[in-house]
C-alpha atoms as a PDB file:
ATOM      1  CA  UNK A   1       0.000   0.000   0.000  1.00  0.00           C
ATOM      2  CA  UNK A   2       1.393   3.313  -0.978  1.00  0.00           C
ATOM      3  CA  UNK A   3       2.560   6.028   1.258  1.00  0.00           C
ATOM      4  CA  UNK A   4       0.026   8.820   1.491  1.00  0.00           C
ATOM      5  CA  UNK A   5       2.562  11.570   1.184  1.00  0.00           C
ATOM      6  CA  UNK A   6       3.791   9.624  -2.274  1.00  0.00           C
ATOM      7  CA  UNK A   7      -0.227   9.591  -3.072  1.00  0.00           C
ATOM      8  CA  UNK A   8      -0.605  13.457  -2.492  1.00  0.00           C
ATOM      9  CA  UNK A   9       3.070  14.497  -4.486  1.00  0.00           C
ATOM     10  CA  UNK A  10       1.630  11.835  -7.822  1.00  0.00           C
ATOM     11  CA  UNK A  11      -1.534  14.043  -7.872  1.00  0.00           C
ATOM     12  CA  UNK A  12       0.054  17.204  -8.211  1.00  0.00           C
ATOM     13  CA  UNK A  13      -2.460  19.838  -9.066  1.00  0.00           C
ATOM     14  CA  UNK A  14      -5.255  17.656 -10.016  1.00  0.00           C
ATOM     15  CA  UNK A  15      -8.692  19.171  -9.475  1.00  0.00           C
ATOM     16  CA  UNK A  16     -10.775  16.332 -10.046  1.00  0.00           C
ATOM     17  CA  UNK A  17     -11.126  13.535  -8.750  1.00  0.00           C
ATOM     18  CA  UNK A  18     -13.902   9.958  -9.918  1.00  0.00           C
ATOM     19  CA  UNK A  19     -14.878   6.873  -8.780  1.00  0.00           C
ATOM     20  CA  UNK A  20     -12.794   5.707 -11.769  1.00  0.00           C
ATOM     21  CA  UNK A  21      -9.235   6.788 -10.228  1.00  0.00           C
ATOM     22  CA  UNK A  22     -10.135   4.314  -7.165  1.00  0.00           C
ATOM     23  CA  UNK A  23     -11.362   0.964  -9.559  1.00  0.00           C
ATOM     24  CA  UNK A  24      -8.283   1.679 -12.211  1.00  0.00           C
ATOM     25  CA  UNK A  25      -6.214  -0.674  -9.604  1.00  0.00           C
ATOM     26  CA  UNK A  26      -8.094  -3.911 -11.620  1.00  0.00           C
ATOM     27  CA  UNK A  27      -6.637  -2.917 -14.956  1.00  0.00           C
ATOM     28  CA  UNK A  28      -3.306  -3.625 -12.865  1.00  0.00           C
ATOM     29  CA  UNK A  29      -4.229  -7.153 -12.331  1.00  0.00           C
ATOM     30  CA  UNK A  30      -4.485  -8.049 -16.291  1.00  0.00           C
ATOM     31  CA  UNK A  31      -0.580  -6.193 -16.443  1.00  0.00           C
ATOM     32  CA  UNK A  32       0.551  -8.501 -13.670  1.00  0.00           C
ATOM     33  CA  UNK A  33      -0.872 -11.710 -14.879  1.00  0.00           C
ATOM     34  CA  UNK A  34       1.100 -10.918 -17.968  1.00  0.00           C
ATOM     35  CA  UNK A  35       4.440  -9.708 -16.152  1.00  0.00           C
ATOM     36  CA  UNK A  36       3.716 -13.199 -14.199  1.00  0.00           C
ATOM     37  CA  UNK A  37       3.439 -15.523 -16.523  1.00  0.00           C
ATOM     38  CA  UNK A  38       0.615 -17.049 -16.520  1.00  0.00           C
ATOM     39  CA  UNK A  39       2.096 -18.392 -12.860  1.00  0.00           C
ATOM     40  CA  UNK A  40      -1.888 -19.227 -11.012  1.00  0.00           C
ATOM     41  CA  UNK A  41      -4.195 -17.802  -9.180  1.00  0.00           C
ATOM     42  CA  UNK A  42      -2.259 -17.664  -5.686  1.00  0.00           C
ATOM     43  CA  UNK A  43       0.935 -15.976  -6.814  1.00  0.00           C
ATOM     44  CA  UNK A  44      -1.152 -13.337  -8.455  1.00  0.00           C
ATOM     45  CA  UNK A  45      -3.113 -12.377  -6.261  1.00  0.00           C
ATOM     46  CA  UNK A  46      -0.287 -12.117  -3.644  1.00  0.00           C
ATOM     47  CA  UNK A  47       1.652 -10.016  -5.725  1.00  0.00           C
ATOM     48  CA  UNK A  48      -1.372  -7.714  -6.265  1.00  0.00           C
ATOM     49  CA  UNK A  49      -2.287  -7.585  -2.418  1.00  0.00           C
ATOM     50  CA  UNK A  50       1.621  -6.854  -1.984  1.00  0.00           C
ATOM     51  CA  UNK A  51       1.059  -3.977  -4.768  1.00  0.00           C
ATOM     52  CA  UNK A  52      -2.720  -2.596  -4.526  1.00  0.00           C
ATOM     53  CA  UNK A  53      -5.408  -2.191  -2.514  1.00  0.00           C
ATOM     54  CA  UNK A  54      -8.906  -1.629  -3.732  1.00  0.00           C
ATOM     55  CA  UNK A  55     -11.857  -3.805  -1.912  1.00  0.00           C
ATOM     56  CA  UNK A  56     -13.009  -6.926  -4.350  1.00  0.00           C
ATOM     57  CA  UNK A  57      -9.248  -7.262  -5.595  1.00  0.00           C
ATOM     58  CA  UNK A  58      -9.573 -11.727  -4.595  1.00  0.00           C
ATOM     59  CA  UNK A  59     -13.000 -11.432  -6.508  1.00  0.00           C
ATOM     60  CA  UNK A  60     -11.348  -9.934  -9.278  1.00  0.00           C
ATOM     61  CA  UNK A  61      -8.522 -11.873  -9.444  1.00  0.00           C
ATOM     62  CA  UNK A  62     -10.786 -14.824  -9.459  1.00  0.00           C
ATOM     63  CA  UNK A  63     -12.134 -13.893 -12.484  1.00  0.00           C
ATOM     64  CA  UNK A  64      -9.470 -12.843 -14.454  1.00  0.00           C
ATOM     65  CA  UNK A  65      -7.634 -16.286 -14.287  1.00  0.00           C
ATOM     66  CA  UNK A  66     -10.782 -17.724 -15.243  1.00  0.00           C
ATOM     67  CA  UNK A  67     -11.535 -15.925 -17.860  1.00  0.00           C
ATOM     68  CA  UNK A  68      -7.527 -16.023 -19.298  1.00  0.00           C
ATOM     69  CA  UNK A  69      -7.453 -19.471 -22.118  1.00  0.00           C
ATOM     70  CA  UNK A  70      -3.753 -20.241 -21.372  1.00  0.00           C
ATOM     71  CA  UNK A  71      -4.052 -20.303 -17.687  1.00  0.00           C
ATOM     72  CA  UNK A  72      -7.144 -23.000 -18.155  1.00  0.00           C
ATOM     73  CA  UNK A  73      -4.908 -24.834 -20.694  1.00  0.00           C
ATOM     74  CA  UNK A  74      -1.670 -25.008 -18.227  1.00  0.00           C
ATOM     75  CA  UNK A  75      -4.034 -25.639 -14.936  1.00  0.00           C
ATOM     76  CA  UNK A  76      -5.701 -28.826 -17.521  1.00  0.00           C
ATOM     77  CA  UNK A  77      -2.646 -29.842 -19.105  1.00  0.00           C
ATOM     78  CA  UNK A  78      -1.361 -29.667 -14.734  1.00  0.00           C
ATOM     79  CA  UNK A  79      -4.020 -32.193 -13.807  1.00  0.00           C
ATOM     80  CA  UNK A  80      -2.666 -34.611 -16.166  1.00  0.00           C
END
């Protein structure tokens, strides 16, 4: 979880402020997966609790594995 003084220098002299800036953290998890390799469910989602915070994030980690093809084929071709 980020400092707050590193949170107040990043915005600067931003004057507005949505819903949007707080939900931008699950675009993060599709990056990671990536930067991860395909690696499961468990080792992303503890490098995105180590990273981000917004409430959801297991629920949306969830879904984004499930959703990705090549993780289903390596967690099938796993079980063999």
């Amino acid at each position: 979880m980020p400092l707050v003084e590193d949170v107040i220098s990043q915005l600067g002299k931003s004057t507005w402020f949505t819903a949007l800036d707080l939900q931008s953290g699950f675009w993060q998890i599709r990056m990671a997966h990536e930067d991860l390799g395909h690696s499961g469910e468990q080792r992303l989602l503890a490098e995105i609790y180590r990273r981000y915070f917004w409430h959801c994030r297991t629920e949306d980690v969830k879904s984004v594995v499930r959703s990705c093809q090549q993780c289903q084929l390596v967690k099938s071709e796993g079980s063999i």
